[in-house]
N, C-alpha and C. Protein backbone atom coordinates (compact mmCIF):
# COMPACT_ATOMS: atom_id res chain seq x y z
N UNK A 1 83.92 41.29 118.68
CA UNK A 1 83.62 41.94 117.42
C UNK A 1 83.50 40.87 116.35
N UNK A 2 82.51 40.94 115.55
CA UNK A 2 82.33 40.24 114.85
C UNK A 2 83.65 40.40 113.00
N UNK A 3 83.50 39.06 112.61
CA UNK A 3 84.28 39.24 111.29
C UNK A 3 83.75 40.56 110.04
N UNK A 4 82.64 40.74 110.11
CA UNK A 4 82.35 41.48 109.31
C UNK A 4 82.07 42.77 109.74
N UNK A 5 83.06 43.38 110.98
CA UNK A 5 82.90 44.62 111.68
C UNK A 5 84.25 45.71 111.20
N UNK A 6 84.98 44.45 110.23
CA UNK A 6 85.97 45.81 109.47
C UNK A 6 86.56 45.25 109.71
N UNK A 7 87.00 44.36 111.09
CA UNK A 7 88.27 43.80 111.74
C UNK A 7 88.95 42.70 110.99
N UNK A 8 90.35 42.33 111.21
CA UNK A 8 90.45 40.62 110.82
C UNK A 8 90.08 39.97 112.10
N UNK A 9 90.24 38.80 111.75
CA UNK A 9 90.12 37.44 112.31
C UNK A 9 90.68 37.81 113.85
N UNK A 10 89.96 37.31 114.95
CA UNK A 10 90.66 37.58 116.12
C UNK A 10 91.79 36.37 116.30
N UNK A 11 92.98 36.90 116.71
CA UNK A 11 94.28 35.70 116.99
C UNK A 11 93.94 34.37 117.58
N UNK A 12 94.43 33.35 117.53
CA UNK A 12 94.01 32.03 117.82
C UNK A 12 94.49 32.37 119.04
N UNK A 13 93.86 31.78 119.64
CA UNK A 13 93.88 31.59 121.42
C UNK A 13 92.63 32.59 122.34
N UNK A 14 92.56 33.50 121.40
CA UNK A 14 91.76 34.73 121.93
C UNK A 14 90.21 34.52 121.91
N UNK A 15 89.37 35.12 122.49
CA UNK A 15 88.11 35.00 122.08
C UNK A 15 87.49 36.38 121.91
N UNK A 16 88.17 37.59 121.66
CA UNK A 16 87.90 39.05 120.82
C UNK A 16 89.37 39.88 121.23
N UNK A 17 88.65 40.84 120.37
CA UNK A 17 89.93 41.91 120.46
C UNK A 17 90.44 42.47 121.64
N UNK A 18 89.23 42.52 122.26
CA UNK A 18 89.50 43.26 123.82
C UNK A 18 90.45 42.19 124.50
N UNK A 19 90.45 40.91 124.34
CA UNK A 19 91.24 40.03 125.26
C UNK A 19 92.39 40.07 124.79
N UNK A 20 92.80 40.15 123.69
CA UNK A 20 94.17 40.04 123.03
C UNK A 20 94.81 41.24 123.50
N UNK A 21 94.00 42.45 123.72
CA UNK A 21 94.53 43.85 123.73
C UNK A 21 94.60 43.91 125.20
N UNK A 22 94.32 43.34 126.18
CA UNK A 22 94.30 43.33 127.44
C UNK A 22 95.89 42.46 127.78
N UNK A 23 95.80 41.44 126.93
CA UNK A 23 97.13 40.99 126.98
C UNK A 23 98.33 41.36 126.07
N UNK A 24 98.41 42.17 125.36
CA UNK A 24 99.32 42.53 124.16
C UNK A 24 99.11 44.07 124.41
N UNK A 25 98.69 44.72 125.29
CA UNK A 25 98.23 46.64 124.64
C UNK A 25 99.09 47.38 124.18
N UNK A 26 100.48 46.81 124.07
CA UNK A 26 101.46 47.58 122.83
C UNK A 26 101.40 47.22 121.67
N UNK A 27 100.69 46.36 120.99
CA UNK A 27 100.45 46.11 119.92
C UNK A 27 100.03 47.31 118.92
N UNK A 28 100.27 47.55 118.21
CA UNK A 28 99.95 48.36 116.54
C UNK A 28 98.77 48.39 116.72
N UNK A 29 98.13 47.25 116.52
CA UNK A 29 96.67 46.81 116.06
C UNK A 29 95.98 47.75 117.09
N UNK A 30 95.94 47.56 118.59
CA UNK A 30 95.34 47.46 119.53
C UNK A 30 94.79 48.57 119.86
N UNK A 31 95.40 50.17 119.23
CA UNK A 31 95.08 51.98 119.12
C UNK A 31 93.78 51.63 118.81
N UNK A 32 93.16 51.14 117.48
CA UNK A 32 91.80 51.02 117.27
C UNK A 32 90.94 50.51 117.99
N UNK A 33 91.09 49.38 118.83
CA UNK A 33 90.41 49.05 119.58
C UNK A 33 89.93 49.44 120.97
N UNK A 34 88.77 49.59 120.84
CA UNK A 34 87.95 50.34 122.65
C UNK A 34 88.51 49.43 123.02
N UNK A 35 89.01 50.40 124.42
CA UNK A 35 88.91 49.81 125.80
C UNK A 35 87.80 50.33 126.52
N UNK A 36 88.59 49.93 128.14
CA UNK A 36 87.08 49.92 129.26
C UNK A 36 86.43 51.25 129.00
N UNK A 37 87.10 52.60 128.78
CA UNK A 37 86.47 53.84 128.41
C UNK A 37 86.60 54.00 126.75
N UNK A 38 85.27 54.03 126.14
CA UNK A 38 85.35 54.30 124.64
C UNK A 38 86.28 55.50 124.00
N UNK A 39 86.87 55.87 124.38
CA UNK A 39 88.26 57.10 124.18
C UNK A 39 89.18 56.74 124.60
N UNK A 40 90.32 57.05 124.04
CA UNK A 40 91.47 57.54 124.66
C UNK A 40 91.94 58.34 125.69
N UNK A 41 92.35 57.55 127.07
CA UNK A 41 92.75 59.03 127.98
C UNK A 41 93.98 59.39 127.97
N UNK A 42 93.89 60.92 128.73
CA UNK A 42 94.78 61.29 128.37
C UNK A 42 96.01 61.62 130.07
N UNK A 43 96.33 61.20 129.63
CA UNK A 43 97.62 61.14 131.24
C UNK A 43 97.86 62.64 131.64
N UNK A 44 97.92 63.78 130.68
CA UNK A 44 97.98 65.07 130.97
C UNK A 44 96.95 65.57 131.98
N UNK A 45 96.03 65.51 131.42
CA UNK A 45 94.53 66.11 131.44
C UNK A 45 94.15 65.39 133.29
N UNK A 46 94.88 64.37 133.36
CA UNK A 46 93.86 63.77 134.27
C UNK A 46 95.03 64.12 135.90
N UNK A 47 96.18 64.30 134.92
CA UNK A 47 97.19 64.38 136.43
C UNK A 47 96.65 66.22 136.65
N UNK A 48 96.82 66.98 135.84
CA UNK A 48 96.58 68.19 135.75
C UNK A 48 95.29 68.24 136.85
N UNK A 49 93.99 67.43 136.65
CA UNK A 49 92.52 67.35 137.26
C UNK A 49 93.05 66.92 138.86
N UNK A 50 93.69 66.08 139.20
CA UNK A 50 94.43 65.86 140.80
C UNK A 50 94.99 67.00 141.04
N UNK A 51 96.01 67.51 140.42
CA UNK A 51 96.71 68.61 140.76
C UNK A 51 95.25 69.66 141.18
N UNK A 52 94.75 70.04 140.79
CA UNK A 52 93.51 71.12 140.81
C UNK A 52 92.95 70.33 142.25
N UNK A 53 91.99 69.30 142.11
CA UNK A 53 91.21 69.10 143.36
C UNK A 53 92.29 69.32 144.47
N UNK A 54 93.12 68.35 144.10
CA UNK A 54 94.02 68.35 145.62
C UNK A 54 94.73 69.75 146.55
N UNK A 55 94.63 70.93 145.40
CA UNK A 55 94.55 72.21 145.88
C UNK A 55 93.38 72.68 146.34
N UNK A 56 92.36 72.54 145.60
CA UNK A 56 91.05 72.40 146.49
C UNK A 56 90.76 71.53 147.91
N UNK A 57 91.24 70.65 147.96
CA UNK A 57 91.36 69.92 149.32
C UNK A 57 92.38 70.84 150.41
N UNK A 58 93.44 71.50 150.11
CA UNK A 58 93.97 71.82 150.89
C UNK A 58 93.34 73.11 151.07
N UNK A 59 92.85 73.86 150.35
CA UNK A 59 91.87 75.14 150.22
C UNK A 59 90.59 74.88 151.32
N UNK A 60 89.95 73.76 151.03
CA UNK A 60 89.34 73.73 151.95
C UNK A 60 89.72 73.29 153.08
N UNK A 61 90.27 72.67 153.58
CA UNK A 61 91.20 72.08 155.10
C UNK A 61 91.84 73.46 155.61
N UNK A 62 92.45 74.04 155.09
CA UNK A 62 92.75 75.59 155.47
C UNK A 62 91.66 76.55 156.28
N UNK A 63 90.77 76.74 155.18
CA UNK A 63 89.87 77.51 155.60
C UNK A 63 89.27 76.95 156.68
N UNK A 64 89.10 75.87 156.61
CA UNK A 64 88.18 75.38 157.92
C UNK A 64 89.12 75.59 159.49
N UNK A 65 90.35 75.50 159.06
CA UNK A 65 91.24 75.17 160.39
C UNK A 65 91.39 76.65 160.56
N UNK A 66 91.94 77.98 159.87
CA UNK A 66 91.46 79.13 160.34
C UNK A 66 90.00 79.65 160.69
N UNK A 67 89.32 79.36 160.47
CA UNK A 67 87.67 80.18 160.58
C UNK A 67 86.81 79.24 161.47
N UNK A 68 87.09 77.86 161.68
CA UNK A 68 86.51 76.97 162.14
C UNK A 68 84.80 76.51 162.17
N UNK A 69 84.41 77.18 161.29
CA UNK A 69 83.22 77.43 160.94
C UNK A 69 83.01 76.61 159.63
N UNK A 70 81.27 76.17 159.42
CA UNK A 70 80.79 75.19 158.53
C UNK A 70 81.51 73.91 158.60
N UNK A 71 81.45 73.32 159.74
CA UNK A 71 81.97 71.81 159.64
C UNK A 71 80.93 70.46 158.70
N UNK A 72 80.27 71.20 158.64
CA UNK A 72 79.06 70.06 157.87
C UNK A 72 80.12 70.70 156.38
N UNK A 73 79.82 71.30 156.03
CA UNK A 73 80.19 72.08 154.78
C UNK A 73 81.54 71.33 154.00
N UNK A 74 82.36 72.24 155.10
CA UNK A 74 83.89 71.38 154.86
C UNK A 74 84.02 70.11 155.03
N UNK A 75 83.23 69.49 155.79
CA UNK A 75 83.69 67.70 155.84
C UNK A 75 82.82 67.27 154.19
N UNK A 76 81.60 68.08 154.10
CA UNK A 76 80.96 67.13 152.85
C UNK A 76 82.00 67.35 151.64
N UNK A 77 82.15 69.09 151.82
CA UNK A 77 83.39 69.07 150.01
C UNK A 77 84.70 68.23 150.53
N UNK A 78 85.16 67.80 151.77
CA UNK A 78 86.63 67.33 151.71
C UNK A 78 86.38 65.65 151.38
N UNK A 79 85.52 65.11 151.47
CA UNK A 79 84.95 64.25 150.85
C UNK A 79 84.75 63.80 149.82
N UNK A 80 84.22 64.86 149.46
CA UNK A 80 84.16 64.83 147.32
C UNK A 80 85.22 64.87 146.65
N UNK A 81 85.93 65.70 147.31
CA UNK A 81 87.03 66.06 146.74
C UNK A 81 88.14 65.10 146.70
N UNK A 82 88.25 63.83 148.17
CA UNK A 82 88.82 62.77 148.32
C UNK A 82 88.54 61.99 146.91
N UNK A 83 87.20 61.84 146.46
CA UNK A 83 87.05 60.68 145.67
C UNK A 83 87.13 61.17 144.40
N UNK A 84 86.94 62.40 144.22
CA UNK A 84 87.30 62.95 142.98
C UNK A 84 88.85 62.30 142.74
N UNK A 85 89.83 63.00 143.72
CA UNK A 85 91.26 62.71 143.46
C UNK A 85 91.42 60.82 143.40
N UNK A 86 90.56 60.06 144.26
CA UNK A 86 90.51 58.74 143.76
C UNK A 86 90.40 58.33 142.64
N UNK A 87 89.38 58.86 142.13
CA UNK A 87 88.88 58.36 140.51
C UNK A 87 89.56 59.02 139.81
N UNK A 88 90.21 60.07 140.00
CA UNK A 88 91.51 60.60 138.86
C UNK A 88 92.55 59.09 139.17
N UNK A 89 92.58 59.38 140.02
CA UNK A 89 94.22 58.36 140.32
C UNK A 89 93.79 57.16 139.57
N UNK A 90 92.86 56.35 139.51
CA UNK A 90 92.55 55.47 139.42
C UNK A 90 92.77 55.75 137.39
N UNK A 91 91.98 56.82 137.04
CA UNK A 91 92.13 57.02 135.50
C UNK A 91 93.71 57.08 135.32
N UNK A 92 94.53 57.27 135.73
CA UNK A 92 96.21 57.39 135.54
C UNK A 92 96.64 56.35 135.41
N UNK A 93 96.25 55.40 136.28
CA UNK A 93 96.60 54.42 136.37
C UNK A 93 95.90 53.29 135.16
N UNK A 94 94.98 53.53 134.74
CA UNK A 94 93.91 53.24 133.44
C UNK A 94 94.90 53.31 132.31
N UNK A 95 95.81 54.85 132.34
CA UNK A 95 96.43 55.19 130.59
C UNK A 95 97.41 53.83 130.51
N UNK A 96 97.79 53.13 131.42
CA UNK A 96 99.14 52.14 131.14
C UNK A 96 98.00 50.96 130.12
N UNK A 97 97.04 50.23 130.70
CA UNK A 97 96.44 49.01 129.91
C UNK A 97 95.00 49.62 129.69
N UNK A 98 93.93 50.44 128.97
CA UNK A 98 93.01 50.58 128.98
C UNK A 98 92.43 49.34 128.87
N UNK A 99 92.59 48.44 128.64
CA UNK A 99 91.57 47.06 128.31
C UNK A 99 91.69 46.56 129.80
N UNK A 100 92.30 46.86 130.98
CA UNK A 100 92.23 46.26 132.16
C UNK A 100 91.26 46.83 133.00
N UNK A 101 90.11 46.24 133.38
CA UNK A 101 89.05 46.87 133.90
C UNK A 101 89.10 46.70 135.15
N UNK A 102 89.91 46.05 135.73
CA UNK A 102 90.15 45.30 137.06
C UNK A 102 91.17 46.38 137.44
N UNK A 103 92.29 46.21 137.04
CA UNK A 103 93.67 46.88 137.75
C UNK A 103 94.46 45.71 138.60
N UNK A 104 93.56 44.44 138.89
CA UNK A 104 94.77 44.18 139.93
C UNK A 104 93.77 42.32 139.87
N UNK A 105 92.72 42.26 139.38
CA UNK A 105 91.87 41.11 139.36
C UNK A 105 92.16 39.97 138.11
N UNK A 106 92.83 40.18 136.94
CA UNK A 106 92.74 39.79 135.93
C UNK A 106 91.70 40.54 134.80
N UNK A 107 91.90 39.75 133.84
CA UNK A 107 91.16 39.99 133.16
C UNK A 107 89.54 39.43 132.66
N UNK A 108 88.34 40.44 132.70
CA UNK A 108 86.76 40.41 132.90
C UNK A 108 86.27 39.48 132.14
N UNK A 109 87.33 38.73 131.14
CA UNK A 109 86.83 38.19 129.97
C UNK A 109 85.84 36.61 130.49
């Protein structure tokens, strides 16, 4: 971000806000600043969204194991539904450092 984007001065050592906030994300300052998703998430919303698919996963694994019927069907939604609950998990794990785009690589800077 540039100096004349509202912001102060980015901290010496840093080379923008996102890097400082990737390393500091309890900072005061750091609420204003985007991370990897331009919003705020929300830890409710997203455990609540697992809770839901993953009843859908067992909804469908059920049905299939009583009725045994539509195996194309049930393998494609138990599928979706796998990566759905991935990419939730993965957003949960997002609310602790939003500026960490990696999770486990460092930081993109």
């Amino acid at each position: 971000m540039s100096e004349d984007s509202g912001f102060p001065p980015v901290p010496e050592g840093y080379r923008n806000w996102q890097e400082f906030c990737f390393k500091n994300p309890d900072d005061a300052f750091c609420e204003n600043i985007p991370g990897f998703y331009l919003y705020t998430l929300s830890r409710a919303a997203n455990i609540t969204f697992v809770a839901l698919f993953s009843i859908s996963l067992i909804a469908f694994i059920t049905t299939y194991i009583f009725t045994r019927r539509g195996a194309s069907f049930t393998f494609a939604f138990v599928c979706g539904v796998v990566l759905e609950i991935l990419g939730y998990a993965g957003r949960i794990m997002n609310v602790v450092n939003r500026w960490d785009e990696s999770m486990s690589y460092g930081p993109p800077f």
